[in-house]
C-alpha atoms as a PDB file:
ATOM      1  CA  UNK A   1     177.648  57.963 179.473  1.00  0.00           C
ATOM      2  CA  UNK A   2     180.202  55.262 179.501  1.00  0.00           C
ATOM      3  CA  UNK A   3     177.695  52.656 178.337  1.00  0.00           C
ATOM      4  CA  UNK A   4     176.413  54.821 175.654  1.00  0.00           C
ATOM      5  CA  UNK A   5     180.489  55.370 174.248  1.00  0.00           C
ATOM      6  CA  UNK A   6     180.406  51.623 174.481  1.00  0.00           C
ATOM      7  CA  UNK A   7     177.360  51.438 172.483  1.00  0.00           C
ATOM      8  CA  UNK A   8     178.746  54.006 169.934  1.00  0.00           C
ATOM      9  CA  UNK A   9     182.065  51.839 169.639  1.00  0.00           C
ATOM     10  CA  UNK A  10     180.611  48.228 169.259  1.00  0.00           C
ATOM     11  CA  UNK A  11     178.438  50.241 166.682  1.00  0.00           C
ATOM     12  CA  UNK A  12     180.880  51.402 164.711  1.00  0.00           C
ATOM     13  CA  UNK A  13     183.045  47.942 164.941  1.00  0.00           C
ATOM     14  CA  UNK A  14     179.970  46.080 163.725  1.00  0.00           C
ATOM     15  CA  UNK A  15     179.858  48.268 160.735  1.00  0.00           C
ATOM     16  CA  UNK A  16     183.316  48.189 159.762  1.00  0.00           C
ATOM     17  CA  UNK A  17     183.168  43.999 159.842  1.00  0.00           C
ATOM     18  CA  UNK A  18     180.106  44.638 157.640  1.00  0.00           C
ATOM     19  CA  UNK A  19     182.359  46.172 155.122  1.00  0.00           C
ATOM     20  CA  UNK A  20     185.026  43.636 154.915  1.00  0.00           C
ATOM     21  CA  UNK A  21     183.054  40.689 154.266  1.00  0.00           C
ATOM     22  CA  UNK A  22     182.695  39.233 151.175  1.00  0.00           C
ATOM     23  CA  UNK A  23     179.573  40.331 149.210  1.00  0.00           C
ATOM     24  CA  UNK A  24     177.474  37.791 147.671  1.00  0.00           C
ATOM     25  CA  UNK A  25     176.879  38.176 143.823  1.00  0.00           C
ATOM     26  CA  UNK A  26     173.205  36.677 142.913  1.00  0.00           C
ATOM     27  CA  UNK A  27     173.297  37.547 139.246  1.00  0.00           C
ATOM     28  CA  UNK A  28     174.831  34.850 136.881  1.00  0.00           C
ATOM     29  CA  UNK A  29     177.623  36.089 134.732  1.00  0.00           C
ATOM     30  CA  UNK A  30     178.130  34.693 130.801  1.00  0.00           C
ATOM     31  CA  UNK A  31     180.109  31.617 130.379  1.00  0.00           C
ATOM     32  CA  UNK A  32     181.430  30.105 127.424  1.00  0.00           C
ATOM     33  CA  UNK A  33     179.863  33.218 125.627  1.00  0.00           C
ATOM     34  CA  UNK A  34     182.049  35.577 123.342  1.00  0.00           C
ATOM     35  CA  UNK A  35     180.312  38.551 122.061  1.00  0.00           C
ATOM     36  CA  UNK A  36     181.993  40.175 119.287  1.00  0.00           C
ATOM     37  CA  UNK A  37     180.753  43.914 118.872  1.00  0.00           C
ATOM     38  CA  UNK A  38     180.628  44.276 114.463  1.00  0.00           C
ATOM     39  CA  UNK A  39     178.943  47.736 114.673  1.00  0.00           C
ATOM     40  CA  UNK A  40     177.632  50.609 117.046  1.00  0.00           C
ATOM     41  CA  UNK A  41     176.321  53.947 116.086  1.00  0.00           C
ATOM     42  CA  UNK A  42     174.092  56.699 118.145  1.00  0.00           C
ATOM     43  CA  UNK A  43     171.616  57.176 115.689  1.00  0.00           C
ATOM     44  CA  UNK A  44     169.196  59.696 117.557  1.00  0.00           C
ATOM     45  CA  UNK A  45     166.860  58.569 119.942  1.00  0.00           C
ATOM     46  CA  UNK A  46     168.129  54.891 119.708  1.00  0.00           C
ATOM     47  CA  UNK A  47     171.425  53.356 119.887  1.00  0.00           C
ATOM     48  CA  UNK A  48     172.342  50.271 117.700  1.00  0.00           C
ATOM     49  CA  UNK A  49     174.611  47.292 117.606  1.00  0.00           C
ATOM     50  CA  UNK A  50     175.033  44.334 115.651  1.00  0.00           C
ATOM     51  CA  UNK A  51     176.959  41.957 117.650  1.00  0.00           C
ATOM     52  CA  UNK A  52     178.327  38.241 116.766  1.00  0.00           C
ATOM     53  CA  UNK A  53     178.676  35.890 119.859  1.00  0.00           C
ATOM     54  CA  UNK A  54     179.672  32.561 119.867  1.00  0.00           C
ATOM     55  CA  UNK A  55     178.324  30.094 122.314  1.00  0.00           C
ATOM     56  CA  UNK A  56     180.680  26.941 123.617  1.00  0.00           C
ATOM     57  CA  UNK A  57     178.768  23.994 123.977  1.00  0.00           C
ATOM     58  CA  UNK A  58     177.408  23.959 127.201  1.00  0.00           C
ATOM     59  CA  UNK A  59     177.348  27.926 126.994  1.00  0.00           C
ATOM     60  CA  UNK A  60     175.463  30.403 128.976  1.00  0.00           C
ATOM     61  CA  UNK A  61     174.675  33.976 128.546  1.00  0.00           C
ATOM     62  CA  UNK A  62     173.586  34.279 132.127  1.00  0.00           C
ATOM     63  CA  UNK A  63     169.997  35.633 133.522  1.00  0.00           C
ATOM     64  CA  UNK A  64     169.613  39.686 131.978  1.00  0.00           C
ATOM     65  CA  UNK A  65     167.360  41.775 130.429  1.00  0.00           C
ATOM     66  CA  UNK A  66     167.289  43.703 127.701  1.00  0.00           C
ATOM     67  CA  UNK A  67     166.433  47.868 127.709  1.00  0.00           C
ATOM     68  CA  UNK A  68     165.327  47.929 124.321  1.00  0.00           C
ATOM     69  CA  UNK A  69     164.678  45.180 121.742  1.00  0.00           C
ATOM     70  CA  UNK A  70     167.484  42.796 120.257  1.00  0.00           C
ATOM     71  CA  UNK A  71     166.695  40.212 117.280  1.00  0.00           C
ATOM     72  CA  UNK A  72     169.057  37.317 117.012  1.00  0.00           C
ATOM     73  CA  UNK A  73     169.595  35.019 114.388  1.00  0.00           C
ATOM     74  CA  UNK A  74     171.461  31.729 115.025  1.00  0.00           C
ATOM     75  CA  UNK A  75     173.984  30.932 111.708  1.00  0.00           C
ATOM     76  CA  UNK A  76     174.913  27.682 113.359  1.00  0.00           C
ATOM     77  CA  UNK A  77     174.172  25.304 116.036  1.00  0.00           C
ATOM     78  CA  UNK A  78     171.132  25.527 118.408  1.00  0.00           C
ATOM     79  CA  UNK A  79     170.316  27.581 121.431  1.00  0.00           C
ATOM     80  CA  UNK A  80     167.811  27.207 123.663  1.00  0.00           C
ATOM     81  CA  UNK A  81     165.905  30.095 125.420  1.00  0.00           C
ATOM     82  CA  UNK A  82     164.673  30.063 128.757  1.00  0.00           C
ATOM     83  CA  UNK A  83     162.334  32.522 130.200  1.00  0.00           C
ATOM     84  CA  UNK A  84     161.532  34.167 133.617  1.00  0.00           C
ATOM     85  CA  UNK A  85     159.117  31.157 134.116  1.00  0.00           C
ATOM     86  CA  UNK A  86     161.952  28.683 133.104  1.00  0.00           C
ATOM     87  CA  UNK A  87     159.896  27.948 129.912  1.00  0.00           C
ATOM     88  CA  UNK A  88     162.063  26.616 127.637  1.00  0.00           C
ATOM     89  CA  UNK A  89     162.443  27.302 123.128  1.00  0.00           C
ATOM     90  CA  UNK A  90     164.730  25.886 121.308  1.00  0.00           C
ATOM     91  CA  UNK A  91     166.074  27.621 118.336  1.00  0.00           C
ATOM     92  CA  UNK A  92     167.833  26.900 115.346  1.00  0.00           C
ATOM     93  CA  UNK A  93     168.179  26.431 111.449  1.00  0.00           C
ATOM     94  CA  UNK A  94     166.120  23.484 110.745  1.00  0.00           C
ATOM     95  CA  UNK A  95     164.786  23.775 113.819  1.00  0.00           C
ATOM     96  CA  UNK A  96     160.392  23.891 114.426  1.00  0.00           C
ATOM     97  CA  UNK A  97     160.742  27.269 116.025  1.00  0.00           C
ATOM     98  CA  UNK A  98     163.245  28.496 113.590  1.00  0.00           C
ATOM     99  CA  UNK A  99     166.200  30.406 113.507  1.00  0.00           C
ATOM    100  CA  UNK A 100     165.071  33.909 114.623  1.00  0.00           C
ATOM    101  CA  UNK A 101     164.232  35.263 118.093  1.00  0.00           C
ATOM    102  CA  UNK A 102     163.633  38.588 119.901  1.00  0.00           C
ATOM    103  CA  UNK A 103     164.519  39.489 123.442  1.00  0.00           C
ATOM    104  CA  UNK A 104     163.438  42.570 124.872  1.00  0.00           C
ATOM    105  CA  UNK A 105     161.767  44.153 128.122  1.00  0.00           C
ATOM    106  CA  UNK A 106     162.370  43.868 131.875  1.00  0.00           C
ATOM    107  CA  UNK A 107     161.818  39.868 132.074  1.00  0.00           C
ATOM    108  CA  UNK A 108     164.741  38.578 132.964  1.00  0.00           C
ATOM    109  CA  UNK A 109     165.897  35.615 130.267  1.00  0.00           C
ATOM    110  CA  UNK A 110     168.763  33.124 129.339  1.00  0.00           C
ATOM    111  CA  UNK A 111     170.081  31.221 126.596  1.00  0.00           C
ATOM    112  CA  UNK A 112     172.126  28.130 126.680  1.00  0.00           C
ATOM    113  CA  UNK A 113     173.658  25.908 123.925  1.00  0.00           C
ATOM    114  CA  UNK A 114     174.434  22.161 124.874  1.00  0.00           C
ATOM    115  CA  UNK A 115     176.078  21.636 121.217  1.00  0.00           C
ATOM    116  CA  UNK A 116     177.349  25.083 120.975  1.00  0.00           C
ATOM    117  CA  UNK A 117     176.163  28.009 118.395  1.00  0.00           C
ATOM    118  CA  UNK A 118     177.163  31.227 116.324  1.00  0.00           C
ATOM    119  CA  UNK A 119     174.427  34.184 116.728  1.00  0.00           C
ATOM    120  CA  UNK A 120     173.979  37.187 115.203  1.00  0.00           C
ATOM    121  CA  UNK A 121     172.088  40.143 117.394  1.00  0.00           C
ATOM    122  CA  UNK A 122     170.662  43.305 116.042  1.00  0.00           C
ATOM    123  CA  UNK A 123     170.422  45.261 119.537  1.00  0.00           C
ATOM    124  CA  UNK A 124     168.346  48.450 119.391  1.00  0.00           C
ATOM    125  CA  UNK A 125     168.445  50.574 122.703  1.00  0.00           C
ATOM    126  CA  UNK A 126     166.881  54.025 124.111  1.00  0.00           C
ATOM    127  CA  UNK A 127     170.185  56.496 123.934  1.00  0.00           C
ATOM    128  CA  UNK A 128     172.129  56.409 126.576  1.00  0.00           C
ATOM    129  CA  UNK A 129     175.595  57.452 127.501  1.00  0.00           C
ATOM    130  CA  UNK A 130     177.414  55.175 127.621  1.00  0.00           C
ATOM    131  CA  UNK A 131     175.295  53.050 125.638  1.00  0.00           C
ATOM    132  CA  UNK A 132     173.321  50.069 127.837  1.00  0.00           C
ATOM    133  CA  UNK A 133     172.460  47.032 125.995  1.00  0.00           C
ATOM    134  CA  UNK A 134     172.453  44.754 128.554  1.00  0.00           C
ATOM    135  CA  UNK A 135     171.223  44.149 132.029  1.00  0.00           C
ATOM    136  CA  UNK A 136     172.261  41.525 134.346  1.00  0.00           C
ATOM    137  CA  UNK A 137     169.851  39.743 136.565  1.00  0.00           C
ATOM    138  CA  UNK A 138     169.939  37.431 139.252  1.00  0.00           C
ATOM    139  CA  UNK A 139     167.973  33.616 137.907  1.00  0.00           C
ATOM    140  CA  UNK A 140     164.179  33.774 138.869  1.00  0.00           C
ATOM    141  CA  UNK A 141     163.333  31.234 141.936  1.00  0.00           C
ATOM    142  CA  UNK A 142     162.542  28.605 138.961  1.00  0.00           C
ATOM    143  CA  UNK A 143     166.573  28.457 138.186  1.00  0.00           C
END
């Protein structure tokens, strides 16, 4: 019985160290990146926002996901998009590729700017309360 209590006690001791230590955060946050929301509305089935971020040079938006769809146009500066296979787009105006992209589903994605850029996002979401645009994710083993 007394080795059982013991048992019961280191148990519970183990658990409680558990709890204080620090936890370890895999996803990576936004840096340099300031979204500005311009408009939000519930419009039935779908909520909508048109956001405007600006990007510092050397800028990240971190690894997420999208729930819905989200088309971004960049006004200024360049951005490049990686992918959850670290495949890498640049965009831009003047740029081959252009100046328009689309995120959307459960592949996790990032975008960077080395020079710095101004964007433009039309986000368009299943309804939700509160409204979920965005998704963070931790980088993909390519990262």
């Amino acid at each position: 019985m007394k080795f059982k209590r013991m048992c019961v006690v280191a148990a519970a001791v183990a658990l409680m160290g558990v709890g204080v230590l620090p936890s370890v955060a895999l996803a990576s946050p936004p840096s340099g990146f300031t979204p500005t929301i311009l408009f939000q509305a519930d419009v039935g089935p779908a909520d909508v926002m048109v956001q405007k971020v600006v990007i510092d040079p050397g800028g990240t938006s971190g690894w997420h996901h999208h729930p819905g769809v989200v088309i971004v146009r960049v006004q200024s500066g360049s951005v490049t998009v990686l992918d959850s296979d670290c495949n890498r787009t640049r965009y831009g105006p003047g740029l081959p590729n252009g100046a328009v992209f689309t995120e959307s589903g459960d592949e996790p994605g990032e975008v960077t700017s080395p020079g710095g850029a101004t964007l433009l996002g039309t986000f368009v979401a299943p309804s939700a309360d509160p409204p979920v645009f965005r998704i963070e994710d931790d980088p993909p083993p390519c990262a």
